[in-house]
Protein backbone atom coordinates (compact mmCIF):
# COMPACT_ATOMS: atom_id res chain seq x y z
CA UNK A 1 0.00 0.00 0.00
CA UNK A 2 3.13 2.30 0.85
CA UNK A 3 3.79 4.77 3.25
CA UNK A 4 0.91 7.11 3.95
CA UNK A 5 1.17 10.79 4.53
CA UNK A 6 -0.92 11.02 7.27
CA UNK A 7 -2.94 8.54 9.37
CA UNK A 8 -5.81 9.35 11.90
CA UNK A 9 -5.54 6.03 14.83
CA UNK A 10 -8.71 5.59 17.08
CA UNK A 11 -9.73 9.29 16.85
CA UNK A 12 -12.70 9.92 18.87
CA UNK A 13 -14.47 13.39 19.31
CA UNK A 14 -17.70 14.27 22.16
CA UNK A 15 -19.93 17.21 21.83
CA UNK A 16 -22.58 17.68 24.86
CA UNK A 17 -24.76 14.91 24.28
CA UNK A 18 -23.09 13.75 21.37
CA UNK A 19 -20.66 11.45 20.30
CA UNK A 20 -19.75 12.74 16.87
CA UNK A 21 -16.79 10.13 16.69
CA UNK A 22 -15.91 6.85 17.95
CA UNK A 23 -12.69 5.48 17.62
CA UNK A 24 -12.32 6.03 13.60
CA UNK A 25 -9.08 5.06 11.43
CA UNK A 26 -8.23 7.09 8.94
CA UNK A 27 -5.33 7.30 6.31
CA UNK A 28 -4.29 8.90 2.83
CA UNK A 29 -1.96 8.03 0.17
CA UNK A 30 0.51 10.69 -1.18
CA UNK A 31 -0.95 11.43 -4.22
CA UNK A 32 -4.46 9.71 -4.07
CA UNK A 33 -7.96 11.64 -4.19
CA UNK A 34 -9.33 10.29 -0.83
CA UNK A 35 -13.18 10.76 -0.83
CA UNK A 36 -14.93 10.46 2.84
CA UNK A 37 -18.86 9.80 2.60
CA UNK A 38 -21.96 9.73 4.97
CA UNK A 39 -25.08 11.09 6.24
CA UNK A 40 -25.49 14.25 7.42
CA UNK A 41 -23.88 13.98 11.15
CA UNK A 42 -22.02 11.06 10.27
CA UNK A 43 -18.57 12.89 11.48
CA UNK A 44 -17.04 13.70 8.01
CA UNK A 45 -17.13 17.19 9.34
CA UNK A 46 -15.33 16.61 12.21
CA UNK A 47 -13.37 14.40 11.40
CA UNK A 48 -11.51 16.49 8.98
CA UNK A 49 -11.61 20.27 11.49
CA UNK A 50 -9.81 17.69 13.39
CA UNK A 51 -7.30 16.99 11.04
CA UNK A 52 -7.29 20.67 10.10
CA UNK A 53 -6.14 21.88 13.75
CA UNK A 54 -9.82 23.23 14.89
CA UNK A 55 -10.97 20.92 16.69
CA UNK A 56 -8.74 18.40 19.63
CA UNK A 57 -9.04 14.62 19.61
CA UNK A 58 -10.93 13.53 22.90
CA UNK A 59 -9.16 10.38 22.49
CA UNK A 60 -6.76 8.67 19.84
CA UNK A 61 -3.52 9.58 17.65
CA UNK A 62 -2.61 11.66 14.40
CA UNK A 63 0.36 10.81 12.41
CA UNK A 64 2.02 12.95 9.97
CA UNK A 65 4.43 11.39 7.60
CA UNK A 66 4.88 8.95 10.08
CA UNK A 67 5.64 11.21 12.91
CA UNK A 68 2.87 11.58 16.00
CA UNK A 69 1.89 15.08 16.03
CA UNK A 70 -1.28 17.01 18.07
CA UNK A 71 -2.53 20.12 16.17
CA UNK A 72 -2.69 23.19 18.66
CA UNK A 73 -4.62 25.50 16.06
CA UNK A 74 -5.41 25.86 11.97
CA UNK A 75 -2.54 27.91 11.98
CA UNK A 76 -0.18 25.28 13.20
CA UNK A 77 -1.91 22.51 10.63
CA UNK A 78 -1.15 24.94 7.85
CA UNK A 79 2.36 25.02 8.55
CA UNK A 80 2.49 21.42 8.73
CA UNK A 81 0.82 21.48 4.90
CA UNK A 82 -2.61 20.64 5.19
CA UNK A 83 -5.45 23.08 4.19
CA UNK A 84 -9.26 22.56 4.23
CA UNK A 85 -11.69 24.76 1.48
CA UNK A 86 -15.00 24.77 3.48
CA UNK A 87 -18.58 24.92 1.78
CA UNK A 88 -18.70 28.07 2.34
CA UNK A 89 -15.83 30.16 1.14
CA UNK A 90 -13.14 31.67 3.69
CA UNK A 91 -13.00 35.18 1.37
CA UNK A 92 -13.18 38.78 2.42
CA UNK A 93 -15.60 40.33 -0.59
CA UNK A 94 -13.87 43.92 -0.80
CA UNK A 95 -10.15 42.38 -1.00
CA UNK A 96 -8.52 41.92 -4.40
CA UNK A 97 -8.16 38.23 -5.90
CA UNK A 98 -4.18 38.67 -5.07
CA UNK A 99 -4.80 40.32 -0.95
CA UNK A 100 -7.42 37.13 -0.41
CA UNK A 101 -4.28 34.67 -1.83
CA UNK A 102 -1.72 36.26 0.40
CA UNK A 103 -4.27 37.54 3.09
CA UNK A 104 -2.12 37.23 6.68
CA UNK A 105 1.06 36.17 5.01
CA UNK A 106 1.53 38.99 2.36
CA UNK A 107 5.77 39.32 0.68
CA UNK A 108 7.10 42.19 2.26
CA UNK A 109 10.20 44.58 1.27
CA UNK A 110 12.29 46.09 3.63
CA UNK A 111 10.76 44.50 6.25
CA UNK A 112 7.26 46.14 6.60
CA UNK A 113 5.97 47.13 3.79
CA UNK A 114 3.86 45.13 1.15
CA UNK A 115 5.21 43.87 -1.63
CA UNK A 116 2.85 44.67 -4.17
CA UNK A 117 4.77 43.54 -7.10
CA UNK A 118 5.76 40.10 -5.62
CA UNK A 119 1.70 39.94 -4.58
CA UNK A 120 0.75 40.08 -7.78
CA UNK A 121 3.43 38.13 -9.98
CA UNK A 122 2.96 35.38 -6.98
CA UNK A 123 -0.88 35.24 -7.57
CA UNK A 124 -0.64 35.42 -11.14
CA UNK A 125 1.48 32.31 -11.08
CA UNK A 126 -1.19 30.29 -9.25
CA UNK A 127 -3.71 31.17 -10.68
CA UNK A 128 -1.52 30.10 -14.46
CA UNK A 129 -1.15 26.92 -12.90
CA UNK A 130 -4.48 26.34 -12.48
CA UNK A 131 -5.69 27.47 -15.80
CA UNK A 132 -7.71 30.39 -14.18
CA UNK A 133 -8.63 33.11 -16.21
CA UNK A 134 -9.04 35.41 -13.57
CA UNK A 135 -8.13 39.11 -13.00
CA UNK A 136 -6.42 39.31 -10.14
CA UNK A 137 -6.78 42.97 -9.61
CA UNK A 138 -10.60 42.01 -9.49
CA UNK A 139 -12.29 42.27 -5.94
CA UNK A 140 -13.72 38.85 -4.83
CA UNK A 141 -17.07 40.22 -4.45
CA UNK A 142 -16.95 40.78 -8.36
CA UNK A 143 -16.59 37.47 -8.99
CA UNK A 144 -18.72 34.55 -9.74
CA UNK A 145 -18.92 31.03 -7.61
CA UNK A 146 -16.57 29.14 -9.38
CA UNK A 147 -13.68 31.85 -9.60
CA UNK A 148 -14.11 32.52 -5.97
CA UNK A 149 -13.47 28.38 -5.57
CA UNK A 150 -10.46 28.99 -7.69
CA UNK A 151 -9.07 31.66 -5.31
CA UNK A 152 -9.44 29.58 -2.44
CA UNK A 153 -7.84 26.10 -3.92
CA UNK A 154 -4.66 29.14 -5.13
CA UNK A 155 -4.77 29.96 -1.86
CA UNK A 156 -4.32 26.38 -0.74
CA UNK A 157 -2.04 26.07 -2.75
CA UNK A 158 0.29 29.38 -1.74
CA UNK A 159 0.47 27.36 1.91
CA UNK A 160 2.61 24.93 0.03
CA UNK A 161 -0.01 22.27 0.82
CA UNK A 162 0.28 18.53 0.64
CA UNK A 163 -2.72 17.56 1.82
CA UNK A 164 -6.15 19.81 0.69
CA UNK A 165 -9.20 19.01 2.03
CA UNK A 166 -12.54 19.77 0.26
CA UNK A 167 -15.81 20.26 1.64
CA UNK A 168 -18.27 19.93 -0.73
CA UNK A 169 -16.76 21.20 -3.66
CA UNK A 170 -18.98 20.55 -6.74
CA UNK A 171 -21.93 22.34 -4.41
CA UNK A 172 -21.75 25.62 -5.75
CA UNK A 173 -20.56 24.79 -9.75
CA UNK A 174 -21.78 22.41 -12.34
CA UNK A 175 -21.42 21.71 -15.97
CA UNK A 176 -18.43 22.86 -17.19
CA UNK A 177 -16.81 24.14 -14.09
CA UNK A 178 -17.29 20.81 -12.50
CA UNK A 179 -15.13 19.53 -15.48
CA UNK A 180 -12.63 22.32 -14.85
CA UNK A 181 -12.61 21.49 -11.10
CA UNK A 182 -11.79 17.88 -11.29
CA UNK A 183 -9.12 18.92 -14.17
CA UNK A 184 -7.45 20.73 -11.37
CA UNK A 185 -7.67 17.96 -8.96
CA UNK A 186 -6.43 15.43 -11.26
CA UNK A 187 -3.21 17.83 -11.72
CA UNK A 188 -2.91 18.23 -8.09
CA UNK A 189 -3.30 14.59 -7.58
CA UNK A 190 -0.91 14.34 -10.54
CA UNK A 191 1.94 16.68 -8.73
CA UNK A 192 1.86 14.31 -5.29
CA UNK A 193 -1.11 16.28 -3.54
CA UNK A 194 -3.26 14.43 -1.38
CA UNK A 195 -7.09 15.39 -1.95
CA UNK A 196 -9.85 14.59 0.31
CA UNK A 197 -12.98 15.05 -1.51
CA UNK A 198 -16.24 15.58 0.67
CA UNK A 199 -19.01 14.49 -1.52
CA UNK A 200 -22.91 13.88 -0.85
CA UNK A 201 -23.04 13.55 -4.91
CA UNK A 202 -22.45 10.19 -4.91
CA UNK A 203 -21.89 10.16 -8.84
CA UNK A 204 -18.76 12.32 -8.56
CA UNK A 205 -16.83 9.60 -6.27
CA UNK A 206 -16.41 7.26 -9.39
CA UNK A 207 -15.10 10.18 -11.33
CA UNK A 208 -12.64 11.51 -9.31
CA UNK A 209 -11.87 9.15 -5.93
CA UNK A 210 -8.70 6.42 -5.49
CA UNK A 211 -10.41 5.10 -2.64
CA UNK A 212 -13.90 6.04 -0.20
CA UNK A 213 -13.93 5.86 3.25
CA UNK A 214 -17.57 5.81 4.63
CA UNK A 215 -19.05 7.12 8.13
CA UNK A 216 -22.23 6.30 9.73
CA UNK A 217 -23.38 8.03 12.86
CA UNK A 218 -19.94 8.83 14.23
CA UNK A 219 -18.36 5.05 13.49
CA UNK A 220 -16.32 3.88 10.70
CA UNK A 221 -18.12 1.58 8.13
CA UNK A 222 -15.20 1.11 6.13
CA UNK A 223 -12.45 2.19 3.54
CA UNK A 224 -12.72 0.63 0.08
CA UNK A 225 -10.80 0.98 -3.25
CA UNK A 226 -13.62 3.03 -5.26
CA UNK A 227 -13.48 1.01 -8.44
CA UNK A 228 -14.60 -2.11 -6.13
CA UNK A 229 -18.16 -0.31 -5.43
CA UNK A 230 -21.00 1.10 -7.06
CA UNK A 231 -23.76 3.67 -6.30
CA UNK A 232 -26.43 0.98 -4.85
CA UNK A 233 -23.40 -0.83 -2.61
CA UNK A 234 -22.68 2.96 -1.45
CA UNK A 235 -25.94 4.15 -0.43
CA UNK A 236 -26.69 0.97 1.29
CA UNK A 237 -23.34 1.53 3.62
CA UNK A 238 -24.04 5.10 4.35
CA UNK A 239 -28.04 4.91 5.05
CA UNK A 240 -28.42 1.13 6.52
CA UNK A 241 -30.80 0.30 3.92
CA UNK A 242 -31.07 0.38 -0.02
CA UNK A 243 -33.11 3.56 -1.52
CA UNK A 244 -34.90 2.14 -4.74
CA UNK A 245 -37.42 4.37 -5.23
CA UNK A 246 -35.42 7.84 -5.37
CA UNK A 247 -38.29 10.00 -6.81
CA UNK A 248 -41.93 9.86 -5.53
CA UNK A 249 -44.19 8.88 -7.74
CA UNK A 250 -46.21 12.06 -9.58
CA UNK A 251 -49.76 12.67 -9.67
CA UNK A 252 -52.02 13.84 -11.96
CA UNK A 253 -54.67 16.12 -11.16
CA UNK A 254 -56.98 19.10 -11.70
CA UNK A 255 -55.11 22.34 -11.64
CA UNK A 256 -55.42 25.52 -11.83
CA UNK A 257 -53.28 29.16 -11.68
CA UNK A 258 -51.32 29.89 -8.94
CA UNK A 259 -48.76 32.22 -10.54
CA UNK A 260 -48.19 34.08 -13.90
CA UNK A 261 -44.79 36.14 -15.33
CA UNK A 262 -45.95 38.36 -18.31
CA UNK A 263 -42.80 39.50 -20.35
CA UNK A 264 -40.81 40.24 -17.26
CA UNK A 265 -37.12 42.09 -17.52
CA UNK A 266 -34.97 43.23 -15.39
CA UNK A 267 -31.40 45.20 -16.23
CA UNK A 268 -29.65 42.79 -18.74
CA UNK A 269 -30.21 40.04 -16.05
CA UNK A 270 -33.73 38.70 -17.25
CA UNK A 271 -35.18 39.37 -20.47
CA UNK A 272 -39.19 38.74 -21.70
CA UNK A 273 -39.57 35.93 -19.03
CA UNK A 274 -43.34 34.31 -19.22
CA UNK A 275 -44.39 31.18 -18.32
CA UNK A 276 -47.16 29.96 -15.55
CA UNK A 277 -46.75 27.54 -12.46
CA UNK A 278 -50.38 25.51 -11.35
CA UNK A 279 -51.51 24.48 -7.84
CA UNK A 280 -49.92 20.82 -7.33
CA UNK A 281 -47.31 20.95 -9.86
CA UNK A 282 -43.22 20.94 -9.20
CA UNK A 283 -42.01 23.18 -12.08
CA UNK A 284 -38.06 23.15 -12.71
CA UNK A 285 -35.88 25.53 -13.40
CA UNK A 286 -32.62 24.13 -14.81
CA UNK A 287 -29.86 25.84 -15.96
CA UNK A 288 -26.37 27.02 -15.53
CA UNK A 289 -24.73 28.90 -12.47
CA UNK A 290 -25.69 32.59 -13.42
CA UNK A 291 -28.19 31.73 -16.30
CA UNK A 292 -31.02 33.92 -14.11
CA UNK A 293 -32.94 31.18 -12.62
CA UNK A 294 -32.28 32.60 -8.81
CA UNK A 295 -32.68 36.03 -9.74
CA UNK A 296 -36.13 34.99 -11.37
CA UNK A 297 -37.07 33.88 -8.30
CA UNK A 298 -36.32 36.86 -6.20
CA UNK A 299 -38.00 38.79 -8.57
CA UNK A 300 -40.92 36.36 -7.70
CA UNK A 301 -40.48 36.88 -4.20
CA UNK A 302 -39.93 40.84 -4.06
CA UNK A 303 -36.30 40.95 -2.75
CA UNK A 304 -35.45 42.76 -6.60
CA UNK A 305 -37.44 45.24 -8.44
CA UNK A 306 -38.10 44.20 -11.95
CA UNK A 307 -38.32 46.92 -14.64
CA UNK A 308 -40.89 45.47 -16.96
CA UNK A 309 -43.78 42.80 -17.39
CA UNK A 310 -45.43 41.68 -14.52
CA UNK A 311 -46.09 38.77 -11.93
CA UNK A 312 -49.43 37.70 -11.17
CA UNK A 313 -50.64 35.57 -7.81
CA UNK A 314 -54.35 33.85 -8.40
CA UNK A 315 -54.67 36.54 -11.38
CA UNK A 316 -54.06 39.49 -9.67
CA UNK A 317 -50.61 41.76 -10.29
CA UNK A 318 -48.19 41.74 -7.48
CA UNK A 319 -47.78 45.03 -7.56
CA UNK A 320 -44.33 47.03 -5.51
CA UNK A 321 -43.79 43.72 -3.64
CA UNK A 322 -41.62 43.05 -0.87
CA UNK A 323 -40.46 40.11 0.59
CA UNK A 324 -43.02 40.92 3.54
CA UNK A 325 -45.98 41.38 1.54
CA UNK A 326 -45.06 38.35 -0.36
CA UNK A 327 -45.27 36.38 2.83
CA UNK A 328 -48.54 38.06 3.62
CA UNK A 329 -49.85 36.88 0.19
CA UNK A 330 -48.35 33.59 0.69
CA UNK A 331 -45.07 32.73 -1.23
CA UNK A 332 -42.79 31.25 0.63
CA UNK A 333 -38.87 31.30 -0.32
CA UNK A 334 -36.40 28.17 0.75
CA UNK A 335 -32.98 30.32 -0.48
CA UNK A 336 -30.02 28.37 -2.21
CA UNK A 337 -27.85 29.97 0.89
CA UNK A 338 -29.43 28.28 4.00
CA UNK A 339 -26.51 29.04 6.21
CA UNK A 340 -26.75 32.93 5.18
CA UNK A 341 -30.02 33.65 4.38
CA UNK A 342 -32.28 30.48 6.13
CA UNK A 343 -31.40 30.57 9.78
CA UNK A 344 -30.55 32.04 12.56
CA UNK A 345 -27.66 29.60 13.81
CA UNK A 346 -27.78 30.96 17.16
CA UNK A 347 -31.53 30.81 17.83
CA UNK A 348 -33.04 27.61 18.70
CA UNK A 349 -35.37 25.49 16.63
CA UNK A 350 -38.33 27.17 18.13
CA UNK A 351 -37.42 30.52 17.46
CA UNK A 352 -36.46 29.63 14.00
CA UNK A 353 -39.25 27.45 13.34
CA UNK A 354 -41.51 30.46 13.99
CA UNK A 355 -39.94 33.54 12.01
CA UNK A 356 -42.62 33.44 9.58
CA UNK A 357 -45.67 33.79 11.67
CA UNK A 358 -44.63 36.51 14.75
CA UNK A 359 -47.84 38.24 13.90
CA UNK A 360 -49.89 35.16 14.98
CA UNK A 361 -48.30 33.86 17.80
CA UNK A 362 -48.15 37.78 19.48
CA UNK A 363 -50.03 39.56 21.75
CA UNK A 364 -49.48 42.73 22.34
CA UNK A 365 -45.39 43.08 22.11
CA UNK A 366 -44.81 39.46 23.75
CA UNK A 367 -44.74 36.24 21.84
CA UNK A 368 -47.57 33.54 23.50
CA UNK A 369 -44.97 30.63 24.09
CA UNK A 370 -47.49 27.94 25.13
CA UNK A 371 -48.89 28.61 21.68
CA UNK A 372 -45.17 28.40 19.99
CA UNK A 373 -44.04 25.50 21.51
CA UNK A 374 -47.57 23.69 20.78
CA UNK A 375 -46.98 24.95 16.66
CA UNK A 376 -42.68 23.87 16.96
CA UNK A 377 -43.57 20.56 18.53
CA UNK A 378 -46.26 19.40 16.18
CA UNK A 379 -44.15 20.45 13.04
CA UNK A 380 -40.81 18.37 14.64
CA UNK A 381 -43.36 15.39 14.50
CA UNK A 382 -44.96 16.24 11.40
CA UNK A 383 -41.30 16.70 9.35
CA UNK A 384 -39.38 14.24 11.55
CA UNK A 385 -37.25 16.65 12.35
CA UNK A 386 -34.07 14.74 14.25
CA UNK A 387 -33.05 16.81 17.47
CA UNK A 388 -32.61 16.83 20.74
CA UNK A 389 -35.47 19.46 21.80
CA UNK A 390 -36.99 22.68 20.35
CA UNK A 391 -34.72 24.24 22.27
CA UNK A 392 -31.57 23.30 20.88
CA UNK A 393 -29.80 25.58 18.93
CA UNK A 394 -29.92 25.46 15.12
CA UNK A 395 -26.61 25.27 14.40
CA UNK A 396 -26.22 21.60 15.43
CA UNK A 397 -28.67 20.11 13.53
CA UNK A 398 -27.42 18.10 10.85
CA UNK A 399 -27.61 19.87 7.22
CA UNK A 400 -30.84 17.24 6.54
CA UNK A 401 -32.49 18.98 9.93
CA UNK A 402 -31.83 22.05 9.08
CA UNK A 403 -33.16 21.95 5.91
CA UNK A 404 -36.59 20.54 7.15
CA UNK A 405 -36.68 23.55 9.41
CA UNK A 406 -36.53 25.98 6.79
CA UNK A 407 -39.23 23.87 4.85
CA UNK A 408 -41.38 24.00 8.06
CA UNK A 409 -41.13 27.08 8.98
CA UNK A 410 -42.40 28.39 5.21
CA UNK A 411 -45.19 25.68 5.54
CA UNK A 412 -46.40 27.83 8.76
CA UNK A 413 -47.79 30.22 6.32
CA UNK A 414 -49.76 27.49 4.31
CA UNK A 415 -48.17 28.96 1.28
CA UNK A 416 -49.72 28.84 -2.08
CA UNK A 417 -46.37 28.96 -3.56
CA UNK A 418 -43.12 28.25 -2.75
CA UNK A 419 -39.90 28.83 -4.14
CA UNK A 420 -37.43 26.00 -3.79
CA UNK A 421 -33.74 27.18 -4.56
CA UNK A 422 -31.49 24.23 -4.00
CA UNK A 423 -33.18 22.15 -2.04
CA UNK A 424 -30.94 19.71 -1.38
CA UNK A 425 -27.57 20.87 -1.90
CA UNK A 426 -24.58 19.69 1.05
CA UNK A 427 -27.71 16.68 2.13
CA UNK A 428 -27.11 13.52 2.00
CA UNK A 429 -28.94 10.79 0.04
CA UNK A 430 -31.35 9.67 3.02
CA UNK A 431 -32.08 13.02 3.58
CA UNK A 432 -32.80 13.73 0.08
CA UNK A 433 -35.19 11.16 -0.37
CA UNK A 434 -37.09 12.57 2.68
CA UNK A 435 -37.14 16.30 1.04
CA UNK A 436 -38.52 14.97 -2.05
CA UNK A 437 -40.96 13.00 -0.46
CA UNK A 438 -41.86 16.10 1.64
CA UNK A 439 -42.05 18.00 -1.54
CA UNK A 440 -44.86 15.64 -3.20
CA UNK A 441 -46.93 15.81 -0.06
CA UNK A 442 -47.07 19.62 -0.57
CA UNK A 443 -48.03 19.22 -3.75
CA UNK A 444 -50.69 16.52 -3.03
CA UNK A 445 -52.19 19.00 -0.43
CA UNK A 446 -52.45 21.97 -3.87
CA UNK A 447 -49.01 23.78 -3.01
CA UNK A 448 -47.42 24.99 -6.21
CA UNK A 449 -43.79 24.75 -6.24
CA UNK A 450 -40.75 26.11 -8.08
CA UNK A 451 -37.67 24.14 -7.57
CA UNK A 452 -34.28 25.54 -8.80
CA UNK A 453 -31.73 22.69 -8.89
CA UNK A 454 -28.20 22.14 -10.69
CA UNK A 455 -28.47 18.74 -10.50
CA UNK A 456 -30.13 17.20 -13.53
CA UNK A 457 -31.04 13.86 -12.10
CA UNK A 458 -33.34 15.74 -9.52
CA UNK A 459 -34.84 18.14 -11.88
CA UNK A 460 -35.74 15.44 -14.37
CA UNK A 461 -37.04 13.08 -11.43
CA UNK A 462 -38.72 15.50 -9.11
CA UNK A 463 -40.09 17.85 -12.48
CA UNK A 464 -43.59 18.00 -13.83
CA UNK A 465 -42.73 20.31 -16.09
CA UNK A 466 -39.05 21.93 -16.91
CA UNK A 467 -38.05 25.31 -18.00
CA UNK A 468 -34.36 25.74 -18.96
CA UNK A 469 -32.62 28.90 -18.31
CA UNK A 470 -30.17 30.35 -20.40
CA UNK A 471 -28.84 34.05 -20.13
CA UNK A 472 -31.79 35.44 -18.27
CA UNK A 473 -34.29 34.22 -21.26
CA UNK A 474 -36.38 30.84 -21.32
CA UNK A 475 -34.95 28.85 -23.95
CA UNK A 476 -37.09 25.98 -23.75
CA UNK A 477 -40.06 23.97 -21.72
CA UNK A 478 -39.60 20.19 -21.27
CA UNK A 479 -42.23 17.44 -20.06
CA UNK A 480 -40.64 14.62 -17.82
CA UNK A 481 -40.71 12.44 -20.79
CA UNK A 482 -38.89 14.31 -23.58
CA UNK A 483 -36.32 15.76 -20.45
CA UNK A 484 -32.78 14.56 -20.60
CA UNK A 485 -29.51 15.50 -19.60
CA UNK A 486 -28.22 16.00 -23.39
CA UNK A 487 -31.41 18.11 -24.14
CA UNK A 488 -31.27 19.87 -20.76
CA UNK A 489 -27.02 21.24 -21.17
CA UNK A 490 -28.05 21.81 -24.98
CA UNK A 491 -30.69 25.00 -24.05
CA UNK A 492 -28.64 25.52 -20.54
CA UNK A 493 -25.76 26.84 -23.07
CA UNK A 494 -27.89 28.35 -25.73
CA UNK A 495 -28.74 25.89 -28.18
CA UNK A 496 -32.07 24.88 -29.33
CA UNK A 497 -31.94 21.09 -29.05
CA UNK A 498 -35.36 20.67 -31.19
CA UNK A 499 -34.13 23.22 -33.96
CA UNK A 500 -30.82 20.88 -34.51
CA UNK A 501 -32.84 17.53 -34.30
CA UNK A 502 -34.91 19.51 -37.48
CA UNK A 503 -31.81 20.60 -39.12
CA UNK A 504 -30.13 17.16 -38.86
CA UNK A 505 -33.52 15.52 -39.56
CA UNK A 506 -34.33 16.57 -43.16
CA UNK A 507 -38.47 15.86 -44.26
CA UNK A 508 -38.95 13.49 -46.18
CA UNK A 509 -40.01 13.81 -49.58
């Protein structure tokens, strides 16, 4: 097998009332793309803040090219060459490409001063080695997803890394930037870096993993050599059981109108958008990262001001809206950025659970807390919501958990619409299933919903109908049965998939 570059022995880890890990072995190869698996609150987080120097082992041993070594801080795991890229990106939005690279740890000249010069050429050279295209005078705010995951694997890289973790990398890019990310991992693996890949997209492990290690509820199941497994054989060791039917079964009913666009525009970012969503029905939105399908539906919701055209809710215009009278009329909006825009991570699940419906539960100035805990407890049981009490704080629920929060808590409202951006991004594949099952009981009881997703698999499965999204216009409408991934990417990047099927296709004569 060779000599491994590091090697976690017995590591165990407690939180109050938890035991997040028991005992769990852990090694990488130099060189090898390591992915590490499991359920939301299986310890794959953990596990690795461990190995990055933020959290301390309650119990067990870390080895480091062979030598035993106890991390006493991030800072001291990045000088021993190992970096994590977390979900959510380490960046500070009004610094340059180059000051985020070098931020902390900038090349100086005569001692004090910045070395602007060496900044940039330094930057520059990272960024060439990873094929960016990026400006590097550009401030990070200016920059889409997938650059801004560029700056931070450059900025693993200026550490002098040899082992980079990554947390859920393909979460935030798809299509073609998930091609240019694993290009850049295969050259890292390819230069004697050590990548472990945090996945819940199964698929990706085949592409890109050497071996999988998989975690259930704070144990080790077991480390395998990828090519010896396959999706079903993976599911089944992360969730206990085998998940056949992914997708709910649809259902066809009566509908009727629940919302209308008319020729809505906004700036250059969405252009003569129409189209109409029914009570009962999951419409899709696919497209690319920036194509316009979030911004349509914050247009929707009344957190942007559109400059033409106009939305209508049961026939009537939605006229000035705000994201407050929006609620009042009942749209509800699950955001793609749960951790920013979906919580409160220091509130508990009460208080979150009943953000949407202050008005009701008040009287007077005061909140009626027999009546809030009677509404929390009954939608933990309803959602089987896994936690230890309403009263525990948001922020350690599993991503799963929190998710169903944020799907309860818009439910309060009994919304006629709601707006599903990402659903299940950073979840895991049990909790998935239980999203999409929640998702077709919503639409059972007459709920119409739009679901934004950049994962094809669940727009075709989870779809009744699919719009794709291409540069702020629709470029196309697709029923379940004539949806595909081919047809999808072909209008997601501009090309009309039934105009080249007539072109190649010539009539008869």
């Amino acid at each position: 097998m060779g000599e491994y570059i590091v090697e976690m022995q017995k590591v165990s880890k407690a939180f109050p009332g938890v035991l997040a890990l028991d005992k769990i072995d852990f090694s990488c190869l130099p060189g090898e793309v390591h992915a590490v698996v499991g359920e939301n609150g299986a310890g794959k987080s953990t596990l690795m803040k461990i190995l990055a120097g933020v959290y301390r082992p309650a119990g067990g041993d870390i080895l480091l090219k062979g030598e035993k070594i106890l991390f006493s801080s991030p800072k001291h795991a990045q000088n021993c060459g190992i970096s994590i890229i977390y979900q959510e990106f380490n960046l500070i939005p009004e610094l340059t490409v180059a000051e985020n690279i070098f931020l902390g740890r900038e090349p100086t000249k005569r001692g004090r001063l910045i070395d602007s010069v060496a900044l940039r050429k330094r930057s520059r050279e990272l960024l060439d080695d990873l094929q960016a295209d990026i400006d590097i005078q550009s401030k990070v705010k200016d920059l889409g997803v997938a650059h801004q995951q560029m700056v931070e694997i450059a900025k693993a890289l200026s550490l002098n890394a040899d082992i980079i973790m990554m947390d859920e990398p393909s979460a935030v890019v798809s299509g073609r930037e998930l091609e240019s990310l694993f290009r850049i991992i295969r050259s890292l693996k390819e230069s004697g870096k050590t990548i472990i890949y945090i996945s819940h997209r199964i698929e990706e492990i085949f592409q890109i993993a050497d071996r999988t290690t998989v975690l259930k509820d704070g144990h080790l199941v077991g480390t395998y050599d990828t090519g010896d497994l396959d999706k079903p054989q993976i599911v089944n060791l992360m969730v206990g059981r085998s998940l056949t039917e992914t997708f709910p079964a649809r259902e066809v009913g009566e509908k009727k109108e629940i919302l209308a666009l008319d020729d809505v525009g906004r700036d250059n970012i969405l252009q003569h958008v129409s189209f109409k969503v029914y009570s009962g029905e999951i419409l899709g939105l696919a497209g690319l990262v920036g194509s316009g399908r979030s911004e349509i539906a914050r247009a929707i919701f009344g957190a942007c001001v559109i400059d033409s055209g106009r939305v209508l809710l049961n026939g009537s215009p939605l006229k000035g809206a705000t994201p407050k009278s929006s609620i009042a009329s009942g749209i509800g909006f699950v955001t793609e950025n749960r951790a920013k825009d979906g919580l409160v991570h220091n509130m508990s699940v009460r208080k979150n659970l009943t953000l949407t419906i202050l008005d009701r539960i008040k009287k007077w100035f005061f909140v009626r807390e027999a009546k809030e805990k009677e509404i929390c407890k009954n939608r933990v049981r309803e959602y089987d919501i896994v936690t230890t009490g309403i009263e525990q704080e948001i922020q350690y629920l599993s991503g799963g958990n929190q998710q169903k929060v944020i799907l309860a808590k818009w439910m309060n409202i009994n919304p006629s619409l709601l707006i599903l951006d990402e659903p299940t991004r950073g979840i895991d594949v049990g909790a998935k299933a239980e999203i999409y099952r929640l998702m077709r009981l919503l639409a059972r009881w007459g709920t119409a919903i739009i679901m934004i997703s950049s994962e094809l698999l669940e727009i075709i499965g989870m779809s009744d109908r699919i719009l794709v999204i291409h540069d702020g216009k629709v470029m196309g409408e697709l029923s379940p049965s004539e949806a595909s991934e081919e047809r999808i990417l072909m209008l997601a990047t501009g090309q009309n998939f039934f105009q080249q099927q007539q072109k190649e296709t010539p009539l008869a004569l």
